[in-house]
PDB file of N, CA and C in Angstrom:
ATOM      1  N   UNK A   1       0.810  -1.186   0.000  1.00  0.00           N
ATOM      2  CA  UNK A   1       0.000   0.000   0.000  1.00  0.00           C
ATOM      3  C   UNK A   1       0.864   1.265   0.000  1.00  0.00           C
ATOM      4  N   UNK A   2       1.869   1.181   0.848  1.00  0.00           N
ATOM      5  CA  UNK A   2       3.029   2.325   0.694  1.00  0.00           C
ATOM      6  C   UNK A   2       3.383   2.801  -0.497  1.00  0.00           C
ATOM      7  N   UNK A   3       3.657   1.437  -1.308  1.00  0.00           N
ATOM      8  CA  UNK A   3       4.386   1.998  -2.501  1.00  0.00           C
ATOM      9  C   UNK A   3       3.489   2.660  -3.439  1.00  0.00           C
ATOM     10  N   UNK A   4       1.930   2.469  -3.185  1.00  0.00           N
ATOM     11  CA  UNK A   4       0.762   3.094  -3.924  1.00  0.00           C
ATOM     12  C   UNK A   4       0.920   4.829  -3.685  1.00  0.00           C
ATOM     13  N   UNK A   5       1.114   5.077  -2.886  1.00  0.00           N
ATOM     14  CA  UNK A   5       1.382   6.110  -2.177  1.00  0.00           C
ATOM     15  C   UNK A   5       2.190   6.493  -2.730  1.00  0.00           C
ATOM     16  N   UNK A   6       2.899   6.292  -2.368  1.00  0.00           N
ATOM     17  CA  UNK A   6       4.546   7.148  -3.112  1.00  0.00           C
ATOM     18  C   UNK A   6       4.332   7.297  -4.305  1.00  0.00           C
ATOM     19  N   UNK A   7       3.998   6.193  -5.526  1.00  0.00           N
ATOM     20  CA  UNK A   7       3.968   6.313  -6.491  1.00  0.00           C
ATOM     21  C   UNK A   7       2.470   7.453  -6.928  1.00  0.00           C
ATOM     22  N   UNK A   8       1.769   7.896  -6.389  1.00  0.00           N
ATOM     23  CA  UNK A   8       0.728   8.367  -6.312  1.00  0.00           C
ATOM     24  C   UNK A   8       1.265  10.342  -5.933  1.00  0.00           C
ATOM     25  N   UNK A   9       2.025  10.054  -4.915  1.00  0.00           N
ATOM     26  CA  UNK A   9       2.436  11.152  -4.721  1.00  0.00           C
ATOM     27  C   UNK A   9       3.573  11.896  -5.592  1.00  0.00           C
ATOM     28  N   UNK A  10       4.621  11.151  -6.198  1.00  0.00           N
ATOM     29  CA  UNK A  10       5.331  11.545  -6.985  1.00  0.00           C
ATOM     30  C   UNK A  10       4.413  11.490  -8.363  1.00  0.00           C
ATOM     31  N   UNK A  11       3.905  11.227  -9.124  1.00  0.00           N
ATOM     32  CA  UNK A  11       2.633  11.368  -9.910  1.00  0.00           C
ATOM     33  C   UNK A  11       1.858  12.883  -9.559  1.00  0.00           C
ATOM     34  N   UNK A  12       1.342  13.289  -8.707  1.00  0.00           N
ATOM     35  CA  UNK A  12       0.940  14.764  -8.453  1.00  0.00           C
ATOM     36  C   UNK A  12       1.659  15.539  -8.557  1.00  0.00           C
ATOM     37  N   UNK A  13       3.006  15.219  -7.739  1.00  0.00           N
ATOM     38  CA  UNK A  13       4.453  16.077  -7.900  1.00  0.00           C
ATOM     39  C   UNK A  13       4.724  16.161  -9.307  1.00  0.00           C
ATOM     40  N   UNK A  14       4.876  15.671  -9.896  1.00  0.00           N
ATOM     41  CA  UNK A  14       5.474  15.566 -11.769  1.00  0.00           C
ATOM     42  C   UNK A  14       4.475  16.310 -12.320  1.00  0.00           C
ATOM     43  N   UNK A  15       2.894  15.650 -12.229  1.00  0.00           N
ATOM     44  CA  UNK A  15       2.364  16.868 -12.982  1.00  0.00           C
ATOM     45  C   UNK A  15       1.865  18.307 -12.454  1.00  0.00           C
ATOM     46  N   UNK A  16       2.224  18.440 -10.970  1.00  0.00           N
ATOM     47  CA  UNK A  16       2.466  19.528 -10.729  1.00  0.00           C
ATOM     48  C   UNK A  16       3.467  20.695 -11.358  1.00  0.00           C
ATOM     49  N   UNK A  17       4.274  20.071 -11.219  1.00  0.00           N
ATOM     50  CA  UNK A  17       5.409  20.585 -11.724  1.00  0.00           C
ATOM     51  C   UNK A  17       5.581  21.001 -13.330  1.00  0.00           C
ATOM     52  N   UNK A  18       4.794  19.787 -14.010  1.00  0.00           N
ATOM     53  CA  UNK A  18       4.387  20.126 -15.554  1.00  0.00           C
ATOM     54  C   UNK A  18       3.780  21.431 -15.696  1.00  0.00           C
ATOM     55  N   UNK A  19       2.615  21.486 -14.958  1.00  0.00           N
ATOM     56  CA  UNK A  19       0.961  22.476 -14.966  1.00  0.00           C
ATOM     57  C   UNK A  19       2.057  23.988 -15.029  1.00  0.00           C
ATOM     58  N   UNK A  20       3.189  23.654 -13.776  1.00  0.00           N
ATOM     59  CA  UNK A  20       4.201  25.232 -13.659  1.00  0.00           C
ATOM     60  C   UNK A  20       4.412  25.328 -14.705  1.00  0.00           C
ATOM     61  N   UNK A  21       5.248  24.714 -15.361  1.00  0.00           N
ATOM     62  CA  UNK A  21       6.342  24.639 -16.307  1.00  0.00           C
ATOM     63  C   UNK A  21       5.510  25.506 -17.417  1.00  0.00           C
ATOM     64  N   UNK A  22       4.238  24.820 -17.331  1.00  0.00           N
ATOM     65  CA  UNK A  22       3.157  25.179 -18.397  1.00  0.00           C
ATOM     66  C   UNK A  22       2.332  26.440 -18.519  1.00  0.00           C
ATOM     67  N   UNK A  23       2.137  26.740 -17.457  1.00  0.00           N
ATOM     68  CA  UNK A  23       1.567  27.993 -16.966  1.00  0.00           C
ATOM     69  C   UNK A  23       2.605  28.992 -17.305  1.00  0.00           C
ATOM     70  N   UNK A  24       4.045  28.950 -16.661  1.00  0.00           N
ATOM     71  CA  UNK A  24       5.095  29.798 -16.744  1.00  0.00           C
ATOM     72  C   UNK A  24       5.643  30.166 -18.621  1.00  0.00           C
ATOM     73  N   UNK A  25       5.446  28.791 -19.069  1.00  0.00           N
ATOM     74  CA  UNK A  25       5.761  29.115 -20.472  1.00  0.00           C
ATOM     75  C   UNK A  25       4.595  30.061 -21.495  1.00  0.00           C
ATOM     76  N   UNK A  26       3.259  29.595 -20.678  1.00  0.00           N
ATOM     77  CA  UNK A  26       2.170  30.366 -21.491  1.00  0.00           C
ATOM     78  C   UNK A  26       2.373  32.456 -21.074  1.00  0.00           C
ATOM     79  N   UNK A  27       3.234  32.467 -19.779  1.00  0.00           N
ATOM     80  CA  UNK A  27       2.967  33.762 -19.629  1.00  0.00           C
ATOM     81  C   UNK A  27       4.005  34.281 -20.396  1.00  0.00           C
ATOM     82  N   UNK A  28       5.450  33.576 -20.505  1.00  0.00           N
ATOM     83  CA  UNK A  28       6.501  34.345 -20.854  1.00  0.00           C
ATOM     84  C   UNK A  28       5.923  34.452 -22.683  1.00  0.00           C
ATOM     85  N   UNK A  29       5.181  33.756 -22.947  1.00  0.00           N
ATOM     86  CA  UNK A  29       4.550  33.932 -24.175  1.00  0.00           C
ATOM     87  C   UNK A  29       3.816  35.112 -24.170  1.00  0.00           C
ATOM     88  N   UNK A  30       2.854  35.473 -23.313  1.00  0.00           N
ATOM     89  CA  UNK A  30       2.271  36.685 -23.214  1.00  0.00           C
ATOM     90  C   UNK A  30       2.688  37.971 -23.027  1.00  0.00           C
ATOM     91  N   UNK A  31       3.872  37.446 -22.102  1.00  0.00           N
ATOM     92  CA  UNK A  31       4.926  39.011 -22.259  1.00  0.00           C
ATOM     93  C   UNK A  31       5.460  38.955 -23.269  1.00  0.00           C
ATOM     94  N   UNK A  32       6.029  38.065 -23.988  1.00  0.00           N
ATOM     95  CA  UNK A  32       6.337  38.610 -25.162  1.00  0.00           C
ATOM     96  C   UNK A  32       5.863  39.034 -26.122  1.00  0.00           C
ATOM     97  N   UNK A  33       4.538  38.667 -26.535  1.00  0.00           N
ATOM     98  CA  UNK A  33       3.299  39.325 -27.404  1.00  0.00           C
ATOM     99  C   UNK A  33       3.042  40.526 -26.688  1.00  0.00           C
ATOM    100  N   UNK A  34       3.468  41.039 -25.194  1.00  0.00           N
ATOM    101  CA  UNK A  34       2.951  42.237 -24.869  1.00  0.00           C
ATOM    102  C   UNK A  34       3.992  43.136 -25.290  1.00  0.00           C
ATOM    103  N   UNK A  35       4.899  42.841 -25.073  1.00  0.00           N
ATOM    104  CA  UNK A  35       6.313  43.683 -25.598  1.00  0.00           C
ATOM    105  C   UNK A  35       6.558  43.748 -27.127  1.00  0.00           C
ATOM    106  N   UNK A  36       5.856  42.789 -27.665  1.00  0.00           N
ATOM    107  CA  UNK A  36       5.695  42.896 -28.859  1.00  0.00           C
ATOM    108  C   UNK A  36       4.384  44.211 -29.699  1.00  0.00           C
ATOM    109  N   UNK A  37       3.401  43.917 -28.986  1.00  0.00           N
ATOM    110  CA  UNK A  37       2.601  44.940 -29.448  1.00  0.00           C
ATOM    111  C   UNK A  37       3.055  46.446 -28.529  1.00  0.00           C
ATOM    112  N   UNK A  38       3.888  46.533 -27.287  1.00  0.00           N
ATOM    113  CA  UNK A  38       4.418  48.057 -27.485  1.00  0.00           C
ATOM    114  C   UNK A  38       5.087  48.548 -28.111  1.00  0.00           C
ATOM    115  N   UNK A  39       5.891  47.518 -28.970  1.00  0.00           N
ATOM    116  CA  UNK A  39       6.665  48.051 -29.903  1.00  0.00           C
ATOM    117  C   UNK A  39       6.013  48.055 -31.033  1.00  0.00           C
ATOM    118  N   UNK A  40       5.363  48.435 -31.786  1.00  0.00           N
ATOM    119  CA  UNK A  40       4.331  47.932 -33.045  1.00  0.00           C
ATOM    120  C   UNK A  40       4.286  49.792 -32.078  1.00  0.00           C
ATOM    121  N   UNK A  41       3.521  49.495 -31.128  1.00  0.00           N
ATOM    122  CA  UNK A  41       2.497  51.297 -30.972  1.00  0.00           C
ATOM    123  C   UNK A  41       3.873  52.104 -30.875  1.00  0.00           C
ATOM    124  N   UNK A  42       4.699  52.259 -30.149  1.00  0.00           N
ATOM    125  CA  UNK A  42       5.875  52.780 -30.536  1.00  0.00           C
ATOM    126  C   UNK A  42       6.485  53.403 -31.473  1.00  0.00           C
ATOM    127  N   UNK A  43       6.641  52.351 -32.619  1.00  0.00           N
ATOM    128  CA  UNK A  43       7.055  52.923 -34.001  1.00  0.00           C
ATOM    129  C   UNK A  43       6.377  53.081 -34.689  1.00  0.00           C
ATOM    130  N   UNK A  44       4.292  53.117 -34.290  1.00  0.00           N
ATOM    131  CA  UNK A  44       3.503  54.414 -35.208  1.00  0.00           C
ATOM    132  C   UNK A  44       3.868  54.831 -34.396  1.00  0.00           C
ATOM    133  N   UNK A  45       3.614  55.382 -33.095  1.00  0.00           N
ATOM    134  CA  UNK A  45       4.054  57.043 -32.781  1.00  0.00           C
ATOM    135  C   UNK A  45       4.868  57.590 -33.300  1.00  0.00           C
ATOM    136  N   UNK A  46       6.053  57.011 -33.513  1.00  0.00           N
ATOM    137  CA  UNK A  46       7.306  57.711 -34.059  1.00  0.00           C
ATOM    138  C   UNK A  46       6.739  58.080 -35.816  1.00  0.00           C
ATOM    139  N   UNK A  47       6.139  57.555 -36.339  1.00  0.00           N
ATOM    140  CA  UNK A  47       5.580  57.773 -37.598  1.00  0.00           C
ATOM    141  C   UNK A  47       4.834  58.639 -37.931  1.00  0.00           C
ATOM    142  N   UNK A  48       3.693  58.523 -36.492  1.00  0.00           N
ATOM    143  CA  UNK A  48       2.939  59.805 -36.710  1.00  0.00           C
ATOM    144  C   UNK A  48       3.572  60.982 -36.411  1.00  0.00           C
ATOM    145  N   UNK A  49       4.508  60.637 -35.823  1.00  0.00           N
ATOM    146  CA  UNK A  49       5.265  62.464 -35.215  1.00  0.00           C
ATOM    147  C   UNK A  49       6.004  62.962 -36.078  1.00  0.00           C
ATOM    148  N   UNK A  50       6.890  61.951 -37.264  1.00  0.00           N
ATOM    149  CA  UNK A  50       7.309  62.305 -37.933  1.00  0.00           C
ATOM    150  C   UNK A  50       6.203  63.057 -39.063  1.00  0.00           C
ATOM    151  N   UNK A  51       4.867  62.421 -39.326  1.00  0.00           N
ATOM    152  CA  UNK A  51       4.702  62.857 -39.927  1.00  0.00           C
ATOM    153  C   UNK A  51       3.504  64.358 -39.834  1.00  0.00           C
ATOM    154  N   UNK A  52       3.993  64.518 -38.524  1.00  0.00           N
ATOM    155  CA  UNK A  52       3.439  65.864 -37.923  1.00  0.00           C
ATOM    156  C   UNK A  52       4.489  66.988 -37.861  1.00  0.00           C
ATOM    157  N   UNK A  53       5.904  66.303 -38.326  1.00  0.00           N
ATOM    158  CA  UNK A  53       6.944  67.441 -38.127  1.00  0.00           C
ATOM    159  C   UNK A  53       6.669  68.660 -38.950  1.00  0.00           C
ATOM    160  N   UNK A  54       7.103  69.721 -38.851  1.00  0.00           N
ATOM    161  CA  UNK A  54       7.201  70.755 -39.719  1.00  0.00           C
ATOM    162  C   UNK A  54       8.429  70.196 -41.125  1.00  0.00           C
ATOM    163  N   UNK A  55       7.379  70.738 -41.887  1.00  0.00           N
ATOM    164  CA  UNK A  55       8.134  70.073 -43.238  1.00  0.00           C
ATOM    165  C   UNK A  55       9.693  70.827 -44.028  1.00  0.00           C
ATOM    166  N   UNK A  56      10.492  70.499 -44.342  1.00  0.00           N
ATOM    167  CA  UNK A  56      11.424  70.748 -44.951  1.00  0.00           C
ATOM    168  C   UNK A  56      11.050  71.790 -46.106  1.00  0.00           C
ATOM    169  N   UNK A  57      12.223  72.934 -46.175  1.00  0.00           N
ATOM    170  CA  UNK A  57      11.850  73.762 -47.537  1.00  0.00           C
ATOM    171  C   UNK A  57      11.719  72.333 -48.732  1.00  0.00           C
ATOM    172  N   UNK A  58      11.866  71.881 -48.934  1.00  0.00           N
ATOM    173  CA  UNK A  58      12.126  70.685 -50.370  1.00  0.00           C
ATOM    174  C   UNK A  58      10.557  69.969 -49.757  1.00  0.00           C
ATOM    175  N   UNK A  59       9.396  70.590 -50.454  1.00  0.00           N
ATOM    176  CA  UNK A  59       8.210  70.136 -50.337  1.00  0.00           C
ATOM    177  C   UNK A  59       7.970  68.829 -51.195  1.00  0.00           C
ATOM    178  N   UNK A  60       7.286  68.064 -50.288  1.00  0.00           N
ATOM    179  CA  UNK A  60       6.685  66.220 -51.172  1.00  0.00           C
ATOM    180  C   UNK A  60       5.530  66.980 -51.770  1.00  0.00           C
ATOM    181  N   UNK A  61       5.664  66.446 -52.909  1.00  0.00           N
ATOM    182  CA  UNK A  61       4.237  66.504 -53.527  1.00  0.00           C
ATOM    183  C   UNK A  61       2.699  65.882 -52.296  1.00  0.00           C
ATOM    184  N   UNK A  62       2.127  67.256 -53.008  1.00  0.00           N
ATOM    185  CA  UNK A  62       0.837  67.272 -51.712  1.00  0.00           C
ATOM    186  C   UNK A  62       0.102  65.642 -52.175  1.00  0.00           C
ATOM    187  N   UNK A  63      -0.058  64.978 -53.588  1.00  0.00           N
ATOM    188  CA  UNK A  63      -0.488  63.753 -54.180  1.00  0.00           C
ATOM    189  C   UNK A  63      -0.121  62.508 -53.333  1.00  0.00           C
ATOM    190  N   UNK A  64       0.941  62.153 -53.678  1.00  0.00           N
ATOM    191  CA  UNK A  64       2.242  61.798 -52.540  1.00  0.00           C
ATOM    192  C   UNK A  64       1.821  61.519 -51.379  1.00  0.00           C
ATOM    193  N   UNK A  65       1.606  63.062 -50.355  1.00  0.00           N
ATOM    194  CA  UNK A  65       1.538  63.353 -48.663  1.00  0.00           C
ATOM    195  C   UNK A  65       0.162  62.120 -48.784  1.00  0.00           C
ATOM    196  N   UNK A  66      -1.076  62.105 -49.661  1.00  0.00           N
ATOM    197  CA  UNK A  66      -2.614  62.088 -49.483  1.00  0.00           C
ATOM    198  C   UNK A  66      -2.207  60.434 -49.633  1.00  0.00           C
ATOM    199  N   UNK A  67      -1.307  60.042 -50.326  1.00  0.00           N
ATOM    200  CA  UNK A  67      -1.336  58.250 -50.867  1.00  0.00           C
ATOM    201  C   UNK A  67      -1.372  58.079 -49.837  1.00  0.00           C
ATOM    202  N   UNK A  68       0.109  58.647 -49.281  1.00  0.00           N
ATOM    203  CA  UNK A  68       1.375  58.118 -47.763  1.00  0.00           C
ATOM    204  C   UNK A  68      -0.247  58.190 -46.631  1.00  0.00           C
ATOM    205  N   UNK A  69      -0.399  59.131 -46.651  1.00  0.00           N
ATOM    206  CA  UNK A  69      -1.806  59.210 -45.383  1.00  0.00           C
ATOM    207  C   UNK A  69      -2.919  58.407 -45.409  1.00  0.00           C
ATOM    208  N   UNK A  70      -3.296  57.986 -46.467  1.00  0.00           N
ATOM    209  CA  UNK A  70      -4.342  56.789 -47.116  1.00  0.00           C
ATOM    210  C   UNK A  70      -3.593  55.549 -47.007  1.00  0.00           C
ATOM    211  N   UNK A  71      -3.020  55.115 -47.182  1.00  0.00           N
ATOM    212  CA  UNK A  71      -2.192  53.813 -46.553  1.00  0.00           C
ATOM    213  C   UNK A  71      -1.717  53.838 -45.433  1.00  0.00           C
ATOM    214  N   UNK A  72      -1.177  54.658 -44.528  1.00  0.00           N
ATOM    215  CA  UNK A  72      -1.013  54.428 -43.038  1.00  0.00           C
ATOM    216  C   UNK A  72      -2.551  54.330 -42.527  1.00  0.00           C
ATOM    217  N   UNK A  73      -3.680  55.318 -43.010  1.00  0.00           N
ATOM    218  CA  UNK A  73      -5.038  54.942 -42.478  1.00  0.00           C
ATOM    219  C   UNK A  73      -5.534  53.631 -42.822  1.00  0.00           C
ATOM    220  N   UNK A  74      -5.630  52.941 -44.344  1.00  0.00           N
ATOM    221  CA  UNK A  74      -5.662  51.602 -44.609  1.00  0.00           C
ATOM    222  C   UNK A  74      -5.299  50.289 -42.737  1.00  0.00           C
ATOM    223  N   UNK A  75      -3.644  50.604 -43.136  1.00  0.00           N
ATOM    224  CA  UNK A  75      -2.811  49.800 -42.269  1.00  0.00           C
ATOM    225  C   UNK A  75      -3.312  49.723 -40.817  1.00  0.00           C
ATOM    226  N   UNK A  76      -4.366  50.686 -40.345  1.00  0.00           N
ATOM    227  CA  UNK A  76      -4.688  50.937 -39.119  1.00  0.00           C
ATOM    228  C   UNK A  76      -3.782  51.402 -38.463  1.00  0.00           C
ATOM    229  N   UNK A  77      -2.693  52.571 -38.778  1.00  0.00           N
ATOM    230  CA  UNK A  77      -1.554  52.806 -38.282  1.00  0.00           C
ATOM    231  C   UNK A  77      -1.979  54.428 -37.832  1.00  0.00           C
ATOM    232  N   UNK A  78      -2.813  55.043 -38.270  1.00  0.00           N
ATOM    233  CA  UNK A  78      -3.754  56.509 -38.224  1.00  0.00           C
ATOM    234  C   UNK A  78      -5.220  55.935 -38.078  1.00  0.00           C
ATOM    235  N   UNK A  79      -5.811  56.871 -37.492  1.00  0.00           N
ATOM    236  CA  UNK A  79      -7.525  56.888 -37.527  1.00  0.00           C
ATOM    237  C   UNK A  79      -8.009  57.733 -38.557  1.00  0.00           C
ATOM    238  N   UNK A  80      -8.954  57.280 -38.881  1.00  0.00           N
ATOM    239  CA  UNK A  80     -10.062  57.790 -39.576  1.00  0.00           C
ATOM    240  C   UNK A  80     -10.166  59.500 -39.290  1.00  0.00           C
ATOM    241  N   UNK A  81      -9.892  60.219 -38.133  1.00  0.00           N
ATOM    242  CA  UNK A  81     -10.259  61.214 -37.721  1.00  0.00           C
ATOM    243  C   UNK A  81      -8.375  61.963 -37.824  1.00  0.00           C
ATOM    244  N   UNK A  82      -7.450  61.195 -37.773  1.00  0.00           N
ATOM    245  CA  UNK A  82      -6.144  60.922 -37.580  1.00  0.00           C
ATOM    246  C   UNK A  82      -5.554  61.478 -39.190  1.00  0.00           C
ATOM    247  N   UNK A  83      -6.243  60.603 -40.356  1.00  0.00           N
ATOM    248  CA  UNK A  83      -6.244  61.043 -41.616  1.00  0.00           C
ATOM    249  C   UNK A  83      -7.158  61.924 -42.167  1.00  0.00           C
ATOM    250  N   UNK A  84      -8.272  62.360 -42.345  1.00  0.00           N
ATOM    251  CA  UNK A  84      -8.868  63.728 -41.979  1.00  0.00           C
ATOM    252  C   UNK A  84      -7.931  65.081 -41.661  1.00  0.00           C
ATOM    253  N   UNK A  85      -7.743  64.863 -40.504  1.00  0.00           N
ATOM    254  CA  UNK A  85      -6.984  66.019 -39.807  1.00  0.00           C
ATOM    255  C   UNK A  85      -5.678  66.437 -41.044  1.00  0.00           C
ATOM    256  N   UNK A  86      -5.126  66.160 -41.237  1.00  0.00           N
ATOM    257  CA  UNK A  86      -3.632  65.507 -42.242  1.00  0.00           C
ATOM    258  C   UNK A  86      -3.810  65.817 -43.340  1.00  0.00           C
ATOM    259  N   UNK A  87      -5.235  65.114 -43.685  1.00  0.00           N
ATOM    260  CA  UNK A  87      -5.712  65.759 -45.326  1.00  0.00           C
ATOM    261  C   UNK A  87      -5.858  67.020 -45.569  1.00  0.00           C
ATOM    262  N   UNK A  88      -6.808  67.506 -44.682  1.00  0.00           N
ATOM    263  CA  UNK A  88      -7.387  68.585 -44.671  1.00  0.00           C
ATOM    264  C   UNK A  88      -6.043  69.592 -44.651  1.00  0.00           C
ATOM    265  N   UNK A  89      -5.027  69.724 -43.507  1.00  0.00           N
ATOM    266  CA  UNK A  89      -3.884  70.401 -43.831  1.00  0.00           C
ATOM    267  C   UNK A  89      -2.906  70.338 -45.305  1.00  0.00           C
ATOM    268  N   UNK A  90      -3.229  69.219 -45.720  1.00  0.00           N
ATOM    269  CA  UNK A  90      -2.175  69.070 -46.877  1.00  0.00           C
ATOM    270  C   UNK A  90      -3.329  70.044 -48.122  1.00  0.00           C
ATOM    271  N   UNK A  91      -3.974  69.327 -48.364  1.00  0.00           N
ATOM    272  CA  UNK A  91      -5.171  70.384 -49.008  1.00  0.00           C
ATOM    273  C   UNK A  91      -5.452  71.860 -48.999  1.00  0.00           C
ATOM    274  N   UNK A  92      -4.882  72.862 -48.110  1.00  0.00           N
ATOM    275  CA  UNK A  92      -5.148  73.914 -47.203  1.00  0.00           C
ATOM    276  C   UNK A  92      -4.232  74.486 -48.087  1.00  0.00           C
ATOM    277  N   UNK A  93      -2.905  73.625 -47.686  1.00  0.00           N
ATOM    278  CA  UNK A  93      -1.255  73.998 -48.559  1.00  0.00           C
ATOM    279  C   UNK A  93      -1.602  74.328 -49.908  1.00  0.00           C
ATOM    280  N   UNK A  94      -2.516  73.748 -50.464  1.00  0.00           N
ATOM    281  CA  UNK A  94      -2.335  73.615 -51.971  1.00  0.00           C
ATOM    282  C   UNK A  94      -3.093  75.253 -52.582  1.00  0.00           C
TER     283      UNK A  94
END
């Protein structure tokens, strides 16, 4: 009966120890998808700021500015209200 035991108890122990192993691997997975999507928001910010800088005498064609702003809005990288704003200034220029 002892050895039922033991063998019973090291059996809980092992897959105890699995369930960690398992649990611990699912989070370091999650931090890394979390660190992964701050970096994704990160480098749009840096995109959008760039493309809020004050512009260089050597002007982009305003055609150009409206694609570049219509494909970052596409990409979900700008909002709807985000490209608007952007248009409307590049348009203003013209």
């Amino acid at each position: 009966m002892r050895g039922r035991w033991a063998s019973a108890a090291i059996g809980a122990s092992v897959a105890k120890s699995r369930a960690s192993a398992a649990g611990e691997k699912q989070a370091q997975a999650a931090q890394a998808q979390q660190q992964q999507a701050q970096q994704q928001i990160q480098a749009q910010q840096k995109q959008i700021e760039a493309l809020q800088q004050p512009q260089q005498p050597q002007q982009e064609d305003p055609m150009q500015k409206l694609q570049k702003y219509a494909d970052l809005k596409q990409k979900g990288i700008i909002t709807e209200e985000e490209y608007q704003k952007l248009k409307t200034e590049v348009l203003s220029k013209m």
